[in-house]
C-alpha atoms as a PDB file:
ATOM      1  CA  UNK A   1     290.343  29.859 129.930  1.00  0.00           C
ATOM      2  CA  UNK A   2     289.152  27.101 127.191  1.00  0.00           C
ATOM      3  CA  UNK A   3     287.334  24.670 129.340  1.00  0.00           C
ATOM      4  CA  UNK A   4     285.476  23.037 126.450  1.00  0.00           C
ATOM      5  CA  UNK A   5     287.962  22.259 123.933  1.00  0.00           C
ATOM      6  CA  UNK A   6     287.438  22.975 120.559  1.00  0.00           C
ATOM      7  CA  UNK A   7     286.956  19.514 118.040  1.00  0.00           C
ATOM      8  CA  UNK A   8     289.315  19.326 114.787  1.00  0.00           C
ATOM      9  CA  UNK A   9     287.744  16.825 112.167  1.00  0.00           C
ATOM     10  CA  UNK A  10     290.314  14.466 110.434  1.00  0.00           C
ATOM     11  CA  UNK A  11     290.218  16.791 107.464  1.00  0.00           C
ATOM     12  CA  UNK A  12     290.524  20.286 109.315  1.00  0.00           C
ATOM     13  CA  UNK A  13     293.536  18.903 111.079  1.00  0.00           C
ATOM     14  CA  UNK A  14     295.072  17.438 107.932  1.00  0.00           C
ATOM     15  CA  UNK A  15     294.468  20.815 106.250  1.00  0.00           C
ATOM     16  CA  UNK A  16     295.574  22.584 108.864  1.00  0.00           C
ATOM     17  CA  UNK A  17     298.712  20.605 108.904  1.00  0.00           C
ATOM     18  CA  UNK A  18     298.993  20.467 104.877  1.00  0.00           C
ATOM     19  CA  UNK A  19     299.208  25.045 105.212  1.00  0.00           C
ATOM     20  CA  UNK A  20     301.953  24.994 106.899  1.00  0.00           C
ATOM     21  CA  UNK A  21     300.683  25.827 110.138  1.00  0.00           C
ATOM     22  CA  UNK A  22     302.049  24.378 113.326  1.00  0.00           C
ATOM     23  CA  UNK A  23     300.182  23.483 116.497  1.00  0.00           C
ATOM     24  CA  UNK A  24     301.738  21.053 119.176  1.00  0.00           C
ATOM     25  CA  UNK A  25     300.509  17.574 118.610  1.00  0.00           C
ATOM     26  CA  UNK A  26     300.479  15.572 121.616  1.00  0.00           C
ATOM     27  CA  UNK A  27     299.432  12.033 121.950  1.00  0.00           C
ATOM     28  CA  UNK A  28     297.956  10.839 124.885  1.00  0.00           C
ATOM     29  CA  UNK A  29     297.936   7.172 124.358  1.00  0.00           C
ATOM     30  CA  UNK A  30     300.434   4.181 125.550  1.00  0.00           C
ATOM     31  CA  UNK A  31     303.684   4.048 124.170  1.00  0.00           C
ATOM     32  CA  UNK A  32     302.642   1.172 122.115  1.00  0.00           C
ATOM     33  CA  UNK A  33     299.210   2.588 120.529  1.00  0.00           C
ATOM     34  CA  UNK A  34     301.622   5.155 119.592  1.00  0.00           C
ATOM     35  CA  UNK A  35     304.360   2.741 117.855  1.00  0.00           C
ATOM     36  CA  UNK A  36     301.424   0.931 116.351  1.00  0.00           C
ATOM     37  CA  UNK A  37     300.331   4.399 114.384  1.00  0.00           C
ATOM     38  CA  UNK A  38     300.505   8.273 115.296  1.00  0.00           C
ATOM     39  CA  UNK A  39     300.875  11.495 113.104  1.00  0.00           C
ATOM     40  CA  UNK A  40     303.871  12.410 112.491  1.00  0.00           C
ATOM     41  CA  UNK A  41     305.505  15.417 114.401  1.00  0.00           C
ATOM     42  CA  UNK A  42     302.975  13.972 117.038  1.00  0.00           C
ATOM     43  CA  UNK A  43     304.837  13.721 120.715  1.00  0.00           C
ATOM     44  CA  UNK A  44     304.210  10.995 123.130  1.00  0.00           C
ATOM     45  CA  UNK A  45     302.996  11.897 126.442  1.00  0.00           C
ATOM     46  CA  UNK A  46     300.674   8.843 127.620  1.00  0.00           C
ATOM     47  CA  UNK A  47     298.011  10.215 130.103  1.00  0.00           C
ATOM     48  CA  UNK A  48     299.233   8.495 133.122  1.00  0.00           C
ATOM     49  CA  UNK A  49     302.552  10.757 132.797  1.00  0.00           C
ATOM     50  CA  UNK A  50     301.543  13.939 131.678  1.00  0.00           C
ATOM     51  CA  UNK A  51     302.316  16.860 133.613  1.00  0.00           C
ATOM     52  CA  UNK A  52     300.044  19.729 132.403  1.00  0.00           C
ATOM     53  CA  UNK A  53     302.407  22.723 134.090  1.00  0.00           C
ATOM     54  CA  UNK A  54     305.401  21.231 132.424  1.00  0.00           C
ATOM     55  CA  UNK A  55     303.666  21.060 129.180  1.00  0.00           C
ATOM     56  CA  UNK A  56     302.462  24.741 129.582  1.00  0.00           C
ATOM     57  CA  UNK A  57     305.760  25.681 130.647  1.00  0.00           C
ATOM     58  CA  UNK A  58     307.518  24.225 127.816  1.00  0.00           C
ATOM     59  CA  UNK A  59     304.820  25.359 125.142  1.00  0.00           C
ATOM     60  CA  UNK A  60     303.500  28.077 126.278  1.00  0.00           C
ATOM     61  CA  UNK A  61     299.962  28.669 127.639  1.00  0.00           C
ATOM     62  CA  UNK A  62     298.554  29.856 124.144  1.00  0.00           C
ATOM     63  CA  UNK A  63     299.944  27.948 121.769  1.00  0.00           C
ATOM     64  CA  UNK A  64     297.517  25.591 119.638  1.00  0.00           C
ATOM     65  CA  UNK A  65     297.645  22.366 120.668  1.00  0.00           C
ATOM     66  CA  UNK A  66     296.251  19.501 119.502  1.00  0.00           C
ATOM     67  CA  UNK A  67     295.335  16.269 121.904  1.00  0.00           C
ATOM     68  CA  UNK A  68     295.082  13.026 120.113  1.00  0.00           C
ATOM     69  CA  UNK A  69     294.446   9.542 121.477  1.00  0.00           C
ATOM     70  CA  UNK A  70     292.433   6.594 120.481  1.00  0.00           C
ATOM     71  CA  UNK A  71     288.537   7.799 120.207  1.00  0.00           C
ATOM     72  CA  UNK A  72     289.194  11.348 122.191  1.00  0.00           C
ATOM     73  CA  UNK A  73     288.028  10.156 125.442  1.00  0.00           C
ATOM     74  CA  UNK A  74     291.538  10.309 126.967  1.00  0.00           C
ATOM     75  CA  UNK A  75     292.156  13.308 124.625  1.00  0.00           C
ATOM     76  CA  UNK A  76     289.316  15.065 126.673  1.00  0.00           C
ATOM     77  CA  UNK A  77     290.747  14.371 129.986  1.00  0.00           C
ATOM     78  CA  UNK A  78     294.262  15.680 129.087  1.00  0.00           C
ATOM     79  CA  UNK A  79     292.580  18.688 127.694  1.00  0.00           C
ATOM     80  CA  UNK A  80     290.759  19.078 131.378  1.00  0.00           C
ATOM     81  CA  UNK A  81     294.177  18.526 132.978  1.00  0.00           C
ATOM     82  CA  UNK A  82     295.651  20.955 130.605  1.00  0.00           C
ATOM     83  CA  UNK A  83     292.999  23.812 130.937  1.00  0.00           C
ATOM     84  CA  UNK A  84     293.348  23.861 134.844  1.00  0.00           C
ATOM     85  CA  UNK A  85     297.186  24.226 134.266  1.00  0.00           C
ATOM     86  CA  UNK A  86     296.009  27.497 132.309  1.00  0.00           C
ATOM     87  CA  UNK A  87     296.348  26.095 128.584  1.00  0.00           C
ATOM     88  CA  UNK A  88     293.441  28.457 126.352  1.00  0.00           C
ATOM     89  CA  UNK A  89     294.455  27.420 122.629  1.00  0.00           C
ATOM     90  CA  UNK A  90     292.985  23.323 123.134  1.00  0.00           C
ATOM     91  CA  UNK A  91     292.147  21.360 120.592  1.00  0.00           C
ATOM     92  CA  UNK A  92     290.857  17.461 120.739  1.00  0.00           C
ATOM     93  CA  UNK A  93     291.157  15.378 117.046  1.00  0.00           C
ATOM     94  CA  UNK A  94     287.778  14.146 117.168  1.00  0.00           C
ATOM     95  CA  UNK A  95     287.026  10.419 116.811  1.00  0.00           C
ATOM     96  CA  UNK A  96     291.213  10.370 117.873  1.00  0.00           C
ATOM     97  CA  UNK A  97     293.351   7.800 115.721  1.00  0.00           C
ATOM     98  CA  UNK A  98     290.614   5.473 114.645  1.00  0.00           C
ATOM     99  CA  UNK A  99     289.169   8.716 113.111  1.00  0.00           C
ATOM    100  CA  UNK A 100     292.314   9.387 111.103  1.00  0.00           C
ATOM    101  CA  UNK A 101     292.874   5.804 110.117  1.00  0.00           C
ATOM    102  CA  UNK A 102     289.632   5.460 109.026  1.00  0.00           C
ATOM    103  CA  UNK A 103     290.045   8.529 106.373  1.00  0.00           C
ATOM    104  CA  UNK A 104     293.017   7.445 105.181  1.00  0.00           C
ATOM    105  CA  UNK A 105     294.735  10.114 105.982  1.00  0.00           C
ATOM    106  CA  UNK A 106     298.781   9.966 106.491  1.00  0.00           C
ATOM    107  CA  UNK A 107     300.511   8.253 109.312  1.00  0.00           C
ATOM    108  CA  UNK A 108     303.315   6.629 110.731  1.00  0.00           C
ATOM    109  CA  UNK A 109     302.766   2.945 111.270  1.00  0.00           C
ATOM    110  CA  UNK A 110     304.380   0.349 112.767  1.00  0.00           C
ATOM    111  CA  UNK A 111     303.550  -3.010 114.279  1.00  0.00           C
ATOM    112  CA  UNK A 112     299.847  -3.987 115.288  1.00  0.00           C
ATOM    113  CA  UNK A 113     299.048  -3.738 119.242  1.00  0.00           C
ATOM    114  CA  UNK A 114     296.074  -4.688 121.118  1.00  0.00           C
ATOM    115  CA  UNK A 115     294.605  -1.521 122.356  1.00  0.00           C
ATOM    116  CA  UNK A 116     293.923  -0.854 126.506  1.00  0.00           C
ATOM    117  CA  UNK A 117     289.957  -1.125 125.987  1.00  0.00           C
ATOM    118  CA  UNK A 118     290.696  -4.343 124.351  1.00  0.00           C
ATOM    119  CA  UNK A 119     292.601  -5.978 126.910  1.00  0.00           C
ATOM    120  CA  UNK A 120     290.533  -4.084 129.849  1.00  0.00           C
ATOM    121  CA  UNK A 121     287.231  -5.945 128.441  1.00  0.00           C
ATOM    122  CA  UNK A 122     289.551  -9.418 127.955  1.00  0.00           C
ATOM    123  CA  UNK A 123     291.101  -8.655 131.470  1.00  0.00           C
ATOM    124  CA  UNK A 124     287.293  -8.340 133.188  1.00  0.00           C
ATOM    125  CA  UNK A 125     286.003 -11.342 131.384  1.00  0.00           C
ATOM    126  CA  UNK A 126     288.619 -13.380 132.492  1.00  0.00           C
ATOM    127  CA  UNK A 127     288.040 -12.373 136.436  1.00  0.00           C
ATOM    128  CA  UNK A 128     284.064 -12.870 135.977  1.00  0.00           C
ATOM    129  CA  UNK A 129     284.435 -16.408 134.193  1.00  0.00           C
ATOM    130  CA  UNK A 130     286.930 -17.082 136.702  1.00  0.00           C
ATOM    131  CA  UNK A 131     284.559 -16.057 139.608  1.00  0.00           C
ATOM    132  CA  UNK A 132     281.801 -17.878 137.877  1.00  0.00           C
ATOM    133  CA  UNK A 133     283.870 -21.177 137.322  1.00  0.00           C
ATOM    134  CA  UNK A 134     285.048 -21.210 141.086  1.00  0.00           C
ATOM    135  CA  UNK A 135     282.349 -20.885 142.392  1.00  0.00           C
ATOM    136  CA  UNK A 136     280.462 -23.473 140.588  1.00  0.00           C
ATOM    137  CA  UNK A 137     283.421 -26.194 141.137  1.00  0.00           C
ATOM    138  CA  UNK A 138     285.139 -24.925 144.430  1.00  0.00           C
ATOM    139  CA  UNK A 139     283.095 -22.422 146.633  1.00  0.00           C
ATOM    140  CA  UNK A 140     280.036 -20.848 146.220  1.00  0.00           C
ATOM    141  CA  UNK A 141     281.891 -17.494 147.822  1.00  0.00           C
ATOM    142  CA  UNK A 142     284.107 -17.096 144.754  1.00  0.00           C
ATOM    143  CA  UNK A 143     280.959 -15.677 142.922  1.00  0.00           C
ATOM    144  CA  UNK A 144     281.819 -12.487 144.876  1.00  0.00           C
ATOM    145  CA  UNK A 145     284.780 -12.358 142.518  1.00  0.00           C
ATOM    146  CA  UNK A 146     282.571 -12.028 139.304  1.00  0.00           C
ATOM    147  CA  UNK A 147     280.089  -9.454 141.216  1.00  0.00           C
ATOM    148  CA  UNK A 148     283.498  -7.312 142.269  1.00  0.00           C
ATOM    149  CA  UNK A 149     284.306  -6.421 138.659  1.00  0.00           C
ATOM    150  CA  UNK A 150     280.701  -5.787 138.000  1.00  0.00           C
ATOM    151  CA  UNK A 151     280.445  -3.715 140.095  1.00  0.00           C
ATOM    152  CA  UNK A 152     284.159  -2.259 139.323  1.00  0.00           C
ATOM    153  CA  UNK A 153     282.613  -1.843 135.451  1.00  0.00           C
ATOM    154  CA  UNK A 154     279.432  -0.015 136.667  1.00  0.00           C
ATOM    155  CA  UNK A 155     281.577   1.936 138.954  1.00  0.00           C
ATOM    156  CA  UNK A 156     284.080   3.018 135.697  1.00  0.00           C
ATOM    157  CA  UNK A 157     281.028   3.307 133.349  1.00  0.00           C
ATOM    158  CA  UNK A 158     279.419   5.825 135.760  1.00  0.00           C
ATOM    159  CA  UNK A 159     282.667   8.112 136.731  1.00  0.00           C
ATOM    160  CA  UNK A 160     284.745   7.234 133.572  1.00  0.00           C
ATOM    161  CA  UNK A 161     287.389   6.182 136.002  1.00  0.00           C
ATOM    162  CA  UNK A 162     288.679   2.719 135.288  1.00  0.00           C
ATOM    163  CA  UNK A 163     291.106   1.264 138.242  1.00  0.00           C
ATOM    164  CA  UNK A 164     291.879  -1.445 136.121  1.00  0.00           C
ATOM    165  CA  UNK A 165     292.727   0.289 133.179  1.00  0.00           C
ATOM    166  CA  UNK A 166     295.313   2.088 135.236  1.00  0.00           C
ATOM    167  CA  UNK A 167     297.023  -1.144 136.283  1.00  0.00           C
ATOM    168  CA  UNK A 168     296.894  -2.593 132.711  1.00  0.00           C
ATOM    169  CA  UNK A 169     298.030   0.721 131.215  1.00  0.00           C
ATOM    170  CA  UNK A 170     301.455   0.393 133.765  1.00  0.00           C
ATOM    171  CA  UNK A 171     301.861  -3.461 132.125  1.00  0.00           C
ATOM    172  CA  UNK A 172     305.510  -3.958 130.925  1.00  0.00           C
ATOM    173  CA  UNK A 173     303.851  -4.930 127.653  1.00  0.00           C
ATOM    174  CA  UNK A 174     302.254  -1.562 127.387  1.00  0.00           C
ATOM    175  CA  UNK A 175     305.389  -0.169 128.032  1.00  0.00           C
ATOM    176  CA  UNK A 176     307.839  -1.164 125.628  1.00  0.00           C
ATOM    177  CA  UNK A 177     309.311   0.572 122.619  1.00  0.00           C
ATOM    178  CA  UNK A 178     309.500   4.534 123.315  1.00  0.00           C
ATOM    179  CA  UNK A 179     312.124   5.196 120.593  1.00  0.00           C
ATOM    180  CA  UNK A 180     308.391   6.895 118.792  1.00  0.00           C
ATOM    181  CA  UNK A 181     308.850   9.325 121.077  1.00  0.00           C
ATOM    182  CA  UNK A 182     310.183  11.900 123.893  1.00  0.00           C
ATOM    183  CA  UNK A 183     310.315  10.297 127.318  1.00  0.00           C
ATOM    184  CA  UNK A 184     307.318  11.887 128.993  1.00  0.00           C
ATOM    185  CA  UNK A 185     306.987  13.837 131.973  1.00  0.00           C
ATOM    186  CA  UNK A 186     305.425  12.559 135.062  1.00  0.00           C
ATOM    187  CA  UNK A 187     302.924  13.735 137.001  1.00  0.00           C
ATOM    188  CA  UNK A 188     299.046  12.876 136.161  1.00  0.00           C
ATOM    189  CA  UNK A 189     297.215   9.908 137.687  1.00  0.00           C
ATOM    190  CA  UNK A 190     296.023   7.265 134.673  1.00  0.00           C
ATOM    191  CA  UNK A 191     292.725   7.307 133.510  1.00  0.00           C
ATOM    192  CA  UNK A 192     290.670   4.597 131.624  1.00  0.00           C
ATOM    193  CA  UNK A 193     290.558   3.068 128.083  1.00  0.00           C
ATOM    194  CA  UNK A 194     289.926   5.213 125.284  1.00  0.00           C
END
């Protein structure tokens, strides 16, 4: 079994794709990272709904496939989720969509989004100014609010678990549009940002 996935550059996965050759390309992000830009062929299946036995099952537990997100943090997760489901032919696009964008290297676009890191950091500032604030003006207790994400970020930094990327990840706005893309299976617990 591949436990360590093997990295594709930009460039070895564009060539790869330009000789014809076929691996499955699954995206890992939200539905609308994906709108916003994805490689086409690519299929949607966001992290917090894959189902690793269903994808083996429908793919086949050594065919190549390719696990693409933002950066290739989440990529790395599916790819662990995958493996123990009995996958052996993984592959994670290094450096993920950013990667690809930054070569210039074809894609679908669409509109702009904000991506889930993004609106995790906005999200934690918010609560800790909001802590901060109330406790200043209303009750010095509130400052427990700003040390509870603290200690919520410390907590995702150290197990690269992020609760509240989870919640923001299930937003309605993080939801919308799936016409990009196959209506995923469910199964997986979410993970956080990248």
């Amino acid at each position: 079994m591949n436990t360590n996935p093997a990295p594709l550059t930009p460039a070895q996965l564009a060539a790869t794709l330009q000789h014809g050759e076929s691996p499955v390309l699954l995206d890992v992000r939200t539905p609308l990272e994906f709108g916003e830009i994805h490689l086409s062929g690519s299929r949607l299946v966001p992290l917090d709904a894959l189902d690793p036995a269903a994808v083996a099952r429908e793919h086949g537990a050594a065919s190549a496939c390719v696990l693409i997100c933002r950066s290739g943090k989440r990529a790395g997760q599916a790819a662990e989720k995958l493996a123990a489901a009995g996958m052996t032919n993984l592959h994670i696009l290094e450096g993920g969509m950013l990667a690809w964008a930054e070569a210039g290297l074809p894609a679908t676009r669409g509109q702009k989004v904000m991506s889930l890191e993004r609106q995790v950091r906005i999200a934690a500032g918010a609560i800790v100014l909001t802590g901060a604030l109330l406790a200043q003006f209303v009750n010095p207790a509130f400052i427990w609010l700003s040390g509870f994400v603290g200690a919520g970020l410390m907590f995702a930094g150290i197990t690269d678990w992020c609760g509240m990327g989870m919640l923001i990840a299930k937003a309605p706005w993080n939801r919308a549009p799936r016409a990009a893309g196959p209506t995923p299976a469910t199964g997986a617990k979410p993970s956080c940002c990248n």
